[in-house]
N, C-alpha and C. Protein backbone atom coordinates (compact mmCIF):
# COMPACT_ATOMS: atom_id res chain seq x y z
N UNK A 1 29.94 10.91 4.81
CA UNK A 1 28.70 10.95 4.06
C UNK A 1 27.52 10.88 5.05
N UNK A 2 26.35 11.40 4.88
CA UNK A 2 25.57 12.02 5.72
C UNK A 2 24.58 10.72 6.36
N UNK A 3 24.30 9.77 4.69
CA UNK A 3 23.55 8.61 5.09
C UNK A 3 24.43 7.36 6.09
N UNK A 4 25.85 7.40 6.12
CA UNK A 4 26.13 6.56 6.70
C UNK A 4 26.05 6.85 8.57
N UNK A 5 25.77 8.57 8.92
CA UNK A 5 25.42 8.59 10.02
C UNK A 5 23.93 9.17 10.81
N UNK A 6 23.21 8.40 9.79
CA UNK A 6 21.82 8.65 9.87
C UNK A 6 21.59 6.67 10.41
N UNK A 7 20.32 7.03 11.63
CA UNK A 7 20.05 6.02 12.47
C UNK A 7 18.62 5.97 11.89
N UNK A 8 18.14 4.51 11.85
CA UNK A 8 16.94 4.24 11.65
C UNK A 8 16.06 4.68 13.21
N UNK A 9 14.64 4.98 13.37
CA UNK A 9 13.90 5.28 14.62
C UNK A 9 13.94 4.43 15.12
N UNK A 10 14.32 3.60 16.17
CA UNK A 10 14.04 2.60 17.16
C UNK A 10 12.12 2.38 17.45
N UNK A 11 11.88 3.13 17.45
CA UNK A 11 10.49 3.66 17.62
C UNK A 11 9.50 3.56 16.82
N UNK A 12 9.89 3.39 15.28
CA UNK A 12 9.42 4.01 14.46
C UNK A 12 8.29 3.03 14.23
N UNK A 13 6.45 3.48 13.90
CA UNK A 13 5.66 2.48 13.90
C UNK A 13 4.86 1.65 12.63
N UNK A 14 5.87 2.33 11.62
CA UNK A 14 5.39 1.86 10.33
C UNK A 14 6.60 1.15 9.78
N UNK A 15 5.62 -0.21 8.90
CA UNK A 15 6.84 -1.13 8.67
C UNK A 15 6.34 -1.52 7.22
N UNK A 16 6.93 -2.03 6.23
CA UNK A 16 6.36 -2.75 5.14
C UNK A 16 6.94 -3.80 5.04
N UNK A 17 6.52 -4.88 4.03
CA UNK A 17 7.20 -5.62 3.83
C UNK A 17 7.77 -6.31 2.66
N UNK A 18 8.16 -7.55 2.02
CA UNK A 18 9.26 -7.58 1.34
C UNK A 18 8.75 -7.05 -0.51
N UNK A 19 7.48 -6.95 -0.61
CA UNK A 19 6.93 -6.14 -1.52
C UNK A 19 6.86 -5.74 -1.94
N UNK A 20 6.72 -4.63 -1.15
CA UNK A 20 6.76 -2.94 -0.79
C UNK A 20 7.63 -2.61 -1.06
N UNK A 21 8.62 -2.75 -0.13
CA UNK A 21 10.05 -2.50 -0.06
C UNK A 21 10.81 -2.55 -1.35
N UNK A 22 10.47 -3.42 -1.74
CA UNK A 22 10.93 -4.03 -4.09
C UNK A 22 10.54 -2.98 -4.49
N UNK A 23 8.99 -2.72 -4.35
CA UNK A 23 8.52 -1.96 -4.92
C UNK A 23 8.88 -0.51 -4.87
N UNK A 24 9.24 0.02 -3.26
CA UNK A 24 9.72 1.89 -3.01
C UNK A 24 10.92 1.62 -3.90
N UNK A 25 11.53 0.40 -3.72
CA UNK A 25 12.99 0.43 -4.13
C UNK A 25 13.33 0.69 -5.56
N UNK A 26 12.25 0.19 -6.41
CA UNK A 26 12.06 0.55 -8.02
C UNK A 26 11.73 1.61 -8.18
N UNK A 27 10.96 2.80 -7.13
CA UNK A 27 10.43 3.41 -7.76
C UNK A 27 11.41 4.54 -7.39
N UNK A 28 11.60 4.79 -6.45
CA UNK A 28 13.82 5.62 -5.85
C UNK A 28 14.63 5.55 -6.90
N UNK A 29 15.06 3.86 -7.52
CA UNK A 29 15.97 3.75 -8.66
C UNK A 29 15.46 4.24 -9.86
N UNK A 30 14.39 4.45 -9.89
CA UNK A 30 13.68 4.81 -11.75
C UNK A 30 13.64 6.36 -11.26
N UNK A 31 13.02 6.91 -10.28
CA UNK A 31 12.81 8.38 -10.01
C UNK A 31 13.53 8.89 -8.78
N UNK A 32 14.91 9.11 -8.83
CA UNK A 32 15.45 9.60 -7.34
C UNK A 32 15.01 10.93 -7.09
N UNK A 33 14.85 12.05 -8.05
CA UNK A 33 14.28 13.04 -7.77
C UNK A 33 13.15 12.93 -6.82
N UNK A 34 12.71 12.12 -6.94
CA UNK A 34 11.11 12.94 -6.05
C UNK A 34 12.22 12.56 -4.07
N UNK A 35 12.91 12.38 -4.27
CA UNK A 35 13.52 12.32 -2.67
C UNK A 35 13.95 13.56 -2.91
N UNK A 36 14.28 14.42 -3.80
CA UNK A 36 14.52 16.27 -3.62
C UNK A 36 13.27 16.66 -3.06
N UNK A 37 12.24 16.34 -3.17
CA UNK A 37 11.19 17.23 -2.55
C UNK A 37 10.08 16.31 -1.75
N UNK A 38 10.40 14.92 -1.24
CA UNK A 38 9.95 14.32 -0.16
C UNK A 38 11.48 13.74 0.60
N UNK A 39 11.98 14.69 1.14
CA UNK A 39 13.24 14.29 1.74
C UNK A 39 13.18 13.35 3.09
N UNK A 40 14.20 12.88 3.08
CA UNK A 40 14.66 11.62 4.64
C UNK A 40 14.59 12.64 5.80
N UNK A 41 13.95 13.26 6.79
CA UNK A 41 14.01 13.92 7.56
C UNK A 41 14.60 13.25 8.81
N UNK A 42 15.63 14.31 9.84
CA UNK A 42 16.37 13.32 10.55
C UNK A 42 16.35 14.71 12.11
N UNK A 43 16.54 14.31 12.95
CA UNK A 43 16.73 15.03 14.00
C UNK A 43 18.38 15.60 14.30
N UNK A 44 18.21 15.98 15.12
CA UNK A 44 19.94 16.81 15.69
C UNK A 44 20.58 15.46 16.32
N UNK A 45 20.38 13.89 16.54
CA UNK A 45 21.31 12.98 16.99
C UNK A 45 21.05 12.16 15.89
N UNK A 46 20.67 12.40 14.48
CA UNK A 46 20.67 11.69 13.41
C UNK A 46 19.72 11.01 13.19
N UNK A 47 18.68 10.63 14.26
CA UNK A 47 17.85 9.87 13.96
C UNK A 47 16.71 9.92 13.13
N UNK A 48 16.33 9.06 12.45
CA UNK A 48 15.31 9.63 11.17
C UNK A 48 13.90 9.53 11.84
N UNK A 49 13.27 11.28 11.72
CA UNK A 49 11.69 11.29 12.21
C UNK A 49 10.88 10.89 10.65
N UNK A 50 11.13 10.77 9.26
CA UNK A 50 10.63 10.41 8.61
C UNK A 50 11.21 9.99 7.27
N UNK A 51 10.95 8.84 6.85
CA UNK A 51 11.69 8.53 5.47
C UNK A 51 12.47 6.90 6.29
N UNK A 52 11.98 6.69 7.16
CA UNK A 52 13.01 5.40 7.34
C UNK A 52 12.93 3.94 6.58
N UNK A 53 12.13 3.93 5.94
CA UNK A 53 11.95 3.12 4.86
C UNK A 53 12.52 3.69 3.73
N UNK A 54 12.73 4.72 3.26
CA UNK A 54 13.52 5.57 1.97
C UNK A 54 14.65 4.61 2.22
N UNK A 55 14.96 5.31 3.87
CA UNK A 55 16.81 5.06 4.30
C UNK A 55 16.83 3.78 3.93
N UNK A 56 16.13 2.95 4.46
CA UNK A 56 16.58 1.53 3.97
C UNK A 56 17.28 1.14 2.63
N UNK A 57 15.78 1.93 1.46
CA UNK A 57 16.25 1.26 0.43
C UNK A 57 17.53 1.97 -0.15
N UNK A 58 17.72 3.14 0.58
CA UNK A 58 18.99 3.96 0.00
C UNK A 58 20.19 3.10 -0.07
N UNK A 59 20.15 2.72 1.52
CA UNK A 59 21.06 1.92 2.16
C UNK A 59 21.72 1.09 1.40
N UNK A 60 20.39 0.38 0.73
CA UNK A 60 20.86 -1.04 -0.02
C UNK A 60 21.32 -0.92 -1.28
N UNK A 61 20.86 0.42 -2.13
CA UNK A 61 21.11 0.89 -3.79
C UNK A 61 22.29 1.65 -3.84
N UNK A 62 22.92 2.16 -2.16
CA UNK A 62 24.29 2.49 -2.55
C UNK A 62 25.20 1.38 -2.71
N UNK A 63 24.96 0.25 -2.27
CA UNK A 63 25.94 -0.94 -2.25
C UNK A 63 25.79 -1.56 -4.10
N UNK A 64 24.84 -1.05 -4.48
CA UNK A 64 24.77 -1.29 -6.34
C UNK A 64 25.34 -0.25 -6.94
N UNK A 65 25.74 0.81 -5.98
CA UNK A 65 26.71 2.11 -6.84
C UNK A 65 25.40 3.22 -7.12
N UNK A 66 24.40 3.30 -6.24
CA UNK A 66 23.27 4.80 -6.73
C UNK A 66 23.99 5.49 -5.93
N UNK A 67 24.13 6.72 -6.70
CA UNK A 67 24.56 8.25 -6.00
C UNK A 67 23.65 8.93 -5.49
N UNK A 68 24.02 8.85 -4.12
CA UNK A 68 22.91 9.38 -3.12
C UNK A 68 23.39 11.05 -3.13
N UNK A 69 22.52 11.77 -2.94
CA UNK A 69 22.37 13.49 -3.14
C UNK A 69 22.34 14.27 -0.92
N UNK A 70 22.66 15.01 -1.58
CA UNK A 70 22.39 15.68 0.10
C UNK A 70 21.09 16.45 0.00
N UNK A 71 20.98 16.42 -1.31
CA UNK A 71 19.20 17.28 -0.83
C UNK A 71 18.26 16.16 -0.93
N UNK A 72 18.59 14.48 -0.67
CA UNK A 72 18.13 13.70 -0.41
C UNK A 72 17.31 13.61 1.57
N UNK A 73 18.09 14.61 1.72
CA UNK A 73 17.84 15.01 3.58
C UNK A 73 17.70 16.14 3.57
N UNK A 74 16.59 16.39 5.06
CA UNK A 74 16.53 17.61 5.65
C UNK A 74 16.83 17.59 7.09
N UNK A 75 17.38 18.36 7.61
CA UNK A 75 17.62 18.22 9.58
C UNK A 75 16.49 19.02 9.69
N UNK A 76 16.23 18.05 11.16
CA UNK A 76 14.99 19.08 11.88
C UNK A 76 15.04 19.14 13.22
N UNK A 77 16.71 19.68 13.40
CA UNK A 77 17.41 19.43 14.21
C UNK A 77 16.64 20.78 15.40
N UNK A 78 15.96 21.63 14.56
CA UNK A 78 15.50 22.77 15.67
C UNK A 78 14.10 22.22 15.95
N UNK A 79 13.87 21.52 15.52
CA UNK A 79 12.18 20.97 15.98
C UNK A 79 12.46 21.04 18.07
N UNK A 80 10.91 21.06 18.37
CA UNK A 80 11.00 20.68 19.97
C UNK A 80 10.60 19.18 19.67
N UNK A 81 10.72 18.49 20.83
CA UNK A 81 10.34 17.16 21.06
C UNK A 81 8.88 17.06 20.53
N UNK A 82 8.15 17.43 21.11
CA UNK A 82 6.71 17.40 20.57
C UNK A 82 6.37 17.31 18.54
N UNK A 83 7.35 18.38 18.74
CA UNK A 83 7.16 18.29 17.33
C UNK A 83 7.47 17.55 16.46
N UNK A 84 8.97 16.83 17.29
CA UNK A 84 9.68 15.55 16.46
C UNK A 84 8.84 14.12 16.71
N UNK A 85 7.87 14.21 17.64
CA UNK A 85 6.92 12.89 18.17
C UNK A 85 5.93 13.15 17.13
N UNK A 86 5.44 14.46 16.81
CA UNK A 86 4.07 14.52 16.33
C UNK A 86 4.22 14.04 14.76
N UNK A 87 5.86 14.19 14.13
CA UNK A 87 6.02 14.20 12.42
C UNK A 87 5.96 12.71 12.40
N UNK A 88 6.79 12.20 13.50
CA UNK A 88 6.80 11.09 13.03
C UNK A 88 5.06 9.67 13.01
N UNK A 89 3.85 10.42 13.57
CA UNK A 89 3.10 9.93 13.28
C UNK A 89 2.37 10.53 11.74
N UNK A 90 2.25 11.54 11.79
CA UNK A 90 1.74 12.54 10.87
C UNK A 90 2.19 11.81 9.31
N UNK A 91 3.58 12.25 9.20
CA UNK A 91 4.46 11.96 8.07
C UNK A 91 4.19 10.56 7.41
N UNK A 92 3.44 9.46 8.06
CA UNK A 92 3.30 7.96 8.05
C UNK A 92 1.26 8.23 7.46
N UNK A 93 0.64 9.20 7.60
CA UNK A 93 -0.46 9.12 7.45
C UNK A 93 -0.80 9.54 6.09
N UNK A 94 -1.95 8.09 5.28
CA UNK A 94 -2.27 8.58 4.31
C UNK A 94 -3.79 8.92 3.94
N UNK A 95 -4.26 10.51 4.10
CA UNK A 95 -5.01 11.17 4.21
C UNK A 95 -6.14 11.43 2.69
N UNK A 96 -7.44 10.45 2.82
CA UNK A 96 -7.83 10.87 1.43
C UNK A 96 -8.07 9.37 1.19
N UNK A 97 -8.67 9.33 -0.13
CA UNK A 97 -8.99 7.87 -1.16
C UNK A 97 -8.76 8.32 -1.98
N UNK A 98 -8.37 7.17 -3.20
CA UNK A 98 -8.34 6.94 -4.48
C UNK A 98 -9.58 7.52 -5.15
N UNK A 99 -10.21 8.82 -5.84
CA UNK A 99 -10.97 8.68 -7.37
C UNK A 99 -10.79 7.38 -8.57
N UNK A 100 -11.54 6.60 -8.24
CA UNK A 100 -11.34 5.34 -9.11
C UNK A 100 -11.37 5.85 -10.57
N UNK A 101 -12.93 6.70 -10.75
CA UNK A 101 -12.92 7.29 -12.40
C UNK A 101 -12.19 8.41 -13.01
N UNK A 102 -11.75 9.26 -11.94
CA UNK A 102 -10.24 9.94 -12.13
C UNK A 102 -8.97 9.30 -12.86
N UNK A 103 -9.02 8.25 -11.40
CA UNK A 103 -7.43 7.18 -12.38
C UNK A 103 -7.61 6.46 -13.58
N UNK A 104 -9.03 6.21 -13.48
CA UNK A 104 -9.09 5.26 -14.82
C UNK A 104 -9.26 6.23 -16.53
N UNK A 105 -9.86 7.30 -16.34
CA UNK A 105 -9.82 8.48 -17.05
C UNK A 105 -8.46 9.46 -17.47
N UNK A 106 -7.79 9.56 -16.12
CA UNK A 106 -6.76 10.56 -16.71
C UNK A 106 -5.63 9.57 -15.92
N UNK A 107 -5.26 8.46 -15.53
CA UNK A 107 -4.15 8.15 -15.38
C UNK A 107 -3.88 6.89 -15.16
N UNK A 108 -4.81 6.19 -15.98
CA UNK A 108 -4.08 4.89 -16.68
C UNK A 108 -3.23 4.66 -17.88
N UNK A 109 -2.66 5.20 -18.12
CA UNK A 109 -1.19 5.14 -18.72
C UNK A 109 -0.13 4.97 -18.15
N UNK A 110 -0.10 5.10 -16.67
CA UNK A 110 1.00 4.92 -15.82
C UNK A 110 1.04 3.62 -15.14
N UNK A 111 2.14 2.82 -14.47
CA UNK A 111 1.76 1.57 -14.19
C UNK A 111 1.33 1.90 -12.71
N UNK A 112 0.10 2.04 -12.12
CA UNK A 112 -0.44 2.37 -10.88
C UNK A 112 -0.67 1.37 -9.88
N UNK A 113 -0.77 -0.23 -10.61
CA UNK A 113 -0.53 -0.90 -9.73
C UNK A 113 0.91 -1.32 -8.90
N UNK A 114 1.38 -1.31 -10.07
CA UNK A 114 3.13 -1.52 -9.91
C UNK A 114 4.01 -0.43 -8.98
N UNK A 115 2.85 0.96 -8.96
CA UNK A 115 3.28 1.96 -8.21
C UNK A 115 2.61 1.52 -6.26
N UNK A 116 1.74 0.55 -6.43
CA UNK A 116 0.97 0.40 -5.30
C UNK A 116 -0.23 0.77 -5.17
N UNK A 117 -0.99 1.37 -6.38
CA UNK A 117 -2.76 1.88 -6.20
C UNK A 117 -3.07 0.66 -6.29
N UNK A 118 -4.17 0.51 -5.42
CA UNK A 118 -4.91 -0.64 -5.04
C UNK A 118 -6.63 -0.29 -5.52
N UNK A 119 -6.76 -0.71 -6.00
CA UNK A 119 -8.23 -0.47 -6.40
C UNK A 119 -9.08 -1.70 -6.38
N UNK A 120 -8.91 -2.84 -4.96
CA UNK A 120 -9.38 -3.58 -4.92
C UNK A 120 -9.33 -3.56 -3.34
N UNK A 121 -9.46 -2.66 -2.64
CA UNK A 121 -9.27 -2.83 -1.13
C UNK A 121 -10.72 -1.98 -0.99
N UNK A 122 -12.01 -3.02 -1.96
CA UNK A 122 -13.26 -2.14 -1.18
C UNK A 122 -13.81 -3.56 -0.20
N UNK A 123 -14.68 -3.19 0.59
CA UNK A 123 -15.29 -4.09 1.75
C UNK A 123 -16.17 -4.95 1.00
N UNK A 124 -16.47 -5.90 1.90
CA UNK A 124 -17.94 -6.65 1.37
C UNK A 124 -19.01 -5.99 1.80
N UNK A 125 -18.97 -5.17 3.26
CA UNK A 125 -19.67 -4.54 3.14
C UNK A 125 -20.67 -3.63 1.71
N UNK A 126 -19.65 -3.93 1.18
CA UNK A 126 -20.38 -3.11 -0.12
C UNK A 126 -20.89 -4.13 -1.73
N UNK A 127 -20.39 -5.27 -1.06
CA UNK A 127 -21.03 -6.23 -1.78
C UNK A 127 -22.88 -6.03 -2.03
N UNK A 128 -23.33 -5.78 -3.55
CA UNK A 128 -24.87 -5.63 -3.48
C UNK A 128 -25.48 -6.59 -3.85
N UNK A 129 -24.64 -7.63 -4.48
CA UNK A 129 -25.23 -8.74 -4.89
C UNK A 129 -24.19 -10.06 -5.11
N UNK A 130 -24.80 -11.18 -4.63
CA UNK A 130 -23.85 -12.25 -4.77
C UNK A 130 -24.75 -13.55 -5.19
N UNK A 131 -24.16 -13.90 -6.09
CA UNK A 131 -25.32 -14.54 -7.26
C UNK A 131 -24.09 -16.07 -6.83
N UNK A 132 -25.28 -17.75 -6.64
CA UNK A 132 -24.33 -18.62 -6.56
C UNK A 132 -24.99 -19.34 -7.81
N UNK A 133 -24.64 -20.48 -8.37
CA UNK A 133 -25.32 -20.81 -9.36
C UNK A 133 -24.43 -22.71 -9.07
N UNK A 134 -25.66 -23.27 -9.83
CA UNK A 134 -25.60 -24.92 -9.40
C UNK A 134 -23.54 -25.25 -10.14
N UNK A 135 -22.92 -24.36 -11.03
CA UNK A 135 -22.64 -24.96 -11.43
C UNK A 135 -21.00 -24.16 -10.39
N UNK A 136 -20.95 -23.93 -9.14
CA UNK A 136 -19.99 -23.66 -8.55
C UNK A 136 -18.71 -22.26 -8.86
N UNK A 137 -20.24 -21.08 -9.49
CA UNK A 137 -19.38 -20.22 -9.59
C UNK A 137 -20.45 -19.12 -8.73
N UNK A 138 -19.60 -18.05 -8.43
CA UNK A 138 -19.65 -17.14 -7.40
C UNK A 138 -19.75 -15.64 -8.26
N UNK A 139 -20.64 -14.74 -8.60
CA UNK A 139 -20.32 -13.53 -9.05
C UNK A 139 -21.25 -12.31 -8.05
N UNK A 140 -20.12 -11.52 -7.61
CA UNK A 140 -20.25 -10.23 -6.99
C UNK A 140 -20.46 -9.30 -7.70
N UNK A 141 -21.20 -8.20 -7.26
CA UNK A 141 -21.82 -7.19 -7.57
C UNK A 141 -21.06 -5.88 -6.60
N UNK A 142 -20.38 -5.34 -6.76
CA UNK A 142 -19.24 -4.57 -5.81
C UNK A 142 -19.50 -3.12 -5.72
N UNK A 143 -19.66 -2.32 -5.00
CA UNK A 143 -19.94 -0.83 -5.24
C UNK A 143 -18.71 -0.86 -4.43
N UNK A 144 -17.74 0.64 -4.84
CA UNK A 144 -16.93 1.16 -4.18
C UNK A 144 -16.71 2.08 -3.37
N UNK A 145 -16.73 2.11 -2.10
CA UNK A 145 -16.86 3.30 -1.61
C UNK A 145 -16.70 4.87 -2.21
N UNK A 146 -15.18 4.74 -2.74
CA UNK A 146 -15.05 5.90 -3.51
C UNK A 146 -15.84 6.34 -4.99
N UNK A 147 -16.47 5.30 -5.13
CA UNK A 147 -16.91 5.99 -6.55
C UNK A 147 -18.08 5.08 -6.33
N UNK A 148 -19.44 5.37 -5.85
CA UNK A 148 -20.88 4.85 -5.44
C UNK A 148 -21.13 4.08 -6.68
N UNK A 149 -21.02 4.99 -7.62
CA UNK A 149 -21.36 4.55 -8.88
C UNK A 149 -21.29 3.53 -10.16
N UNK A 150 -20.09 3.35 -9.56
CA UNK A 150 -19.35 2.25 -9.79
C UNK A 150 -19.25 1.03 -9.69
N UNK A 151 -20.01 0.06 -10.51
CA UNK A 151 -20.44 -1.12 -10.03
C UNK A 151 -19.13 -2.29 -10.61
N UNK A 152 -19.06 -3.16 -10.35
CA UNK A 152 -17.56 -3.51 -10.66
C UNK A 152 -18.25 -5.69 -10.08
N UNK A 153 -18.27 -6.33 -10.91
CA UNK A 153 -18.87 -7.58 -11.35
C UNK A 153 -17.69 -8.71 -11.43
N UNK A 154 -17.44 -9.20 -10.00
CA UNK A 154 -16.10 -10.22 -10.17
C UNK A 154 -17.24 -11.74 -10.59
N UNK A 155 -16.12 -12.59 -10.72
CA UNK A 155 -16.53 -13.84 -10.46
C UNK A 155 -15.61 -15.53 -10.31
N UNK A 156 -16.05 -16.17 -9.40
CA UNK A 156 -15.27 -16.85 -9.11
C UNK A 156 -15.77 -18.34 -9.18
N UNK A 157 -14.63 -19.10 -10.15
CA UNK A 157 -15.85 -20.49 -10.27
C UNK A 157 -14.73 -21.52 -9.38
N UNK A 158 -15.39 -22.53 -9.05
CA UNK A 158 -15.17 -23.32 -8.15
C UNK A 158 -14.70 -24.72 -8.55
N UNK A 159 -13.57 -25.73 -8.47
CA UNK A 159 -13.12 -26.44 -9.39
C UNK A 159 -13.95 -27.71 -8.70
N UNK A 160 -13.82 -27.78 -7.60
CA UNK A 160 -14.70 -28.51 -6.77
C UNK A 160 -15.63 -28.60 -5.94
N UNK A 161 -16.02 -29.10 -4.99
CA UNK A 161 -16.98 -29.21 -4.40
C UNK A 161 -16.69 -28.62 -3.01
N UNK A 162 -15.30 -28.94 -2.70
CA UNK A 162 -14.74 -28.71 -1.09
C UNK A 162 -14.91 -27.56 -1.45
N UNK A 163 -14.15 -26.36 -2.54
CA UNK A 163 -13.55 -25.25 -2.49
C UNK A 163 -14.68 -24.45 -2.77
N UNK A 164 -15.84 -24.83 -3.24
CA UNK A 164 -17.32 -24.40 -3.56
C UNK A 164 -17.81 -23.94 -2.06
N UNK A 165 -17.83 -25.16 -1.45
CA UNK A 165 -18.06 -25.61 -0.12
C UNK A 165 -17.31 -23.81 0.50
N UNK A 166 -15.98 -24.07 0.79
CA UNK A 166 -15.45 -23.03 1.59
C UNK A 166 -16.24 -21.33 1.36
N UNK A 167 -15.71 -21.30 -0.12
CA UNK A 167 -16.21 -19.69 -0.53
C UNK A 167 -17.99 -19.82 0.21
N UNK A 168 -18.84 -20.67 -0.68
CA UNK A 168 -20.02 -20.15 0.09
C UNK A 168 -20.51 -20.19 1.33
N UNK A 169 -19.63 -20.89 2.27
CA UNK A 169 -19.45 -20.87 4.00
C UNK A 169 -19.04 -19.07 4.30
N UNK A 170 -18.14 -18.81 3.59
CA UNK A 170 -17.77 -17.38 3.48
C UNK A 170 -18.41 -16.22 3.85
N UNK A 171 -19.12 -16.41 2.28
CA UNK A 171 -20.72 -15.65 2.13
C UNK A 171 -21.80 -15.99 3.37
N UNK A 172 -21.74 -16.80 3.77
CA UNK A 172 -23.40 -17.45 4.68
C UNK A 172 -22.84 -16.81 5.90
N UNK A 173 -21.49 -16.57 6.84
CA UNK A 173 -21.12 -16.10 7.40
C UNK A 173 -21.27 -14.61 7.83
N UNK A 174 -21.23 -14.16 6.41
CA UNK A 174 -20.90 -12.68 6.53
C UNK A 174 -19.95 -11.94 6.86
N UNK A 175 -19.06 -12.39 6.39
CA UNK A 175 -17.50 -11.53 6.62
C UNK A 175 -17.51 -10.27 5.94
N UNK A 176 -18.37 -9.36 6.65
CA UNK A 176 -18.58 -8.23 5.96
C UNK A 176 -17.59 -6.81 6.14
N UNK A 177 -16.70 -7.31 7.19
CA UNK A 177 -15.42 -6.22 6.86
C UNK A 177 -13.91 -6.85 6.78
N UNK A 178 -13.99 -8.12 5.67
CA UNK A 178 -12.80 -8.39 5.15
C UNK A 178 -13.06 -8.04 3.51
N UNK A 179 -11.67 -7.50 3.41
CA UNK A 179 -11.75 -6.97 1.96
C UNK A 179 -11.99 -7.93 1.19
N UNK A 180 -11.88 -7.41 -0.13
CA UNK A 180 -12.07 -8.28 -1.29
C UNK A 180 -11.00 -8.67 -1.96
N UNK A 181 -9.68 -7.75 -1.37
CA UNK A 181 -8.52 -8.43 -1.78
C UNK A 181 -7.92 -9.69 -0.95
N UNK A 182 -8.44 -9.40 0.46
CA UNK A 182 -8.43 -10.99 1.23
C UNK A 182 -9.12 -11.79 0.95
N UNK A 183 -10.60 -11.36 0.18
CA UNK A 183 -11.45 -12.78 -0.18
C UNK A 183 -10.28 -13.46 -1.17
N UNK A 184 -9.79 -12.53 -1.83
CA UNK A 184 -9.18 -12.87 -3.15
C UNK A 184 -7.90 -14.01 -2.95
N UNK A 185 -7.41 -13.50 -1.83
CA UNK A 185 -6.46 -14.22 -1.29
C UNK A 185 -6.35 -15.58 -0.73
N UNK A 186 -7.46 -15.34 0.42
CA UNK A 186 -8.37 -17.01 0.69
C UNK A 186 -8.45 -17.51 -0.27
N UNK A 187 -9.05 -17.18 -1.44
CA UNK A 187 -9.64 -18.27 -2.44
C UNK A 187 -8.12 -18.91 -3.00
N UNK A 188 -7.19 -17.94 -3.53
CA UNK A 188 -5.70 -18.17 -4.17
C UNK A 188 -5.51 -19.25 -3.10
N UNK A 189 -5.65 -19.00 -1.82
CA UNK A 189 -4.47 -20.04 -0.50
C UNK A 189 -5.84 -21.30 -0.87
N UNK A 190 -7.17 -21.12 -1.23
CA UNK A 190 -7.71 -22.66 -0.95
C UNK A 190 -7.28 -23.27 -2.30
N UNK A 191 -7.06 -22.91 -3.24
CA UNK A 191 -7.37 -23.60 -4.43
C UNK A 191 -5.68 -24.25 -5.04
């Protein structure tokens, strides 16, 4: 069988983690088709120039009994070197942004977070307003890069005084190119 002599890249510079990995892994077991037409690409000594995260989760869903396909792979066994160096950066690159009012218009019916759209990885940089108020809550005013227009109004209240304390040290700082899903995160790890 073809996957058992297919080698992960030693090399290879993209990694995810235990997440992700749940997550490609649900989305392989619910839709194996789309590996017919984003195939595991592998060189002439087996080694995979792209899909080595696929291979993984293949790896692990044949040991649950998934029937792995051969048009699950392509050889690119005639590639030159150059070309097998250049896929494997290329193939890892994701080219483009999210249309926020696109997805929210024509394709929220699908579970997009659960698929991995992130629609919370805008900067503070783009924070336009940050309102504090005596009684320890925090509300942002957010424009998104991808969609200017788009004003998007979090808010965060504060149970105490320390954790009040931290977030608006935050702000006075200016951590203006950590996302807002790391603010989001800080606040989850202080509280």
């Amino acid at each position: 069988m073809l996957i058992d002599n297919l080698k992960p890249n030693p090399k290879n510079p993209r990694r995810i983690g235990k997440k992700e990995f749940a997550g490609l892994k649900k989305k392989i077991r619910n839709f194996p088709e789309m590996l017919e037409k984003r195939p595991i690409v592998y060189d002439s000594d087996f080694v995979v120039l792209g899909g080595n995260q696929r291979l993984r989760v293949l790896k692990e869903l044949v040991k649950e009994g998934f029937e792995v396909k051969d048009s699950y792979f392509q050889s690119a066994k005639d590639w030159t070197k150059k070309q097998k160096r250049d896929f494997v950066i290329l193939d890892n690159i994701a080219d483009g942004d999210w249309d926020y009012d696109m997805l929210a218009n024509e394709w929220s019916d699908l579970p997009l977070e659960e698929w991995g759209v992130d629609k919370v990885g805008w900067s503070l940089d783009k924070v336009e307003d940050v309102e504090v108020d005596e009684e320890r809550l925090f509300v942002l005013t957010v424009e998104a890069p991808e969609a200017p227009k788009l004003k998007e109004r979090m808010a965060f209240y504060c149970e105490n005084i320390e954790d009040y304390k931290k977030i608006k040290d935050f702000f006075v700082e200016g951590r203006s190119m950590l996302s807002v899903k790391k603010l989001l995160r800080l606040i989850n790890e202080s509280f």
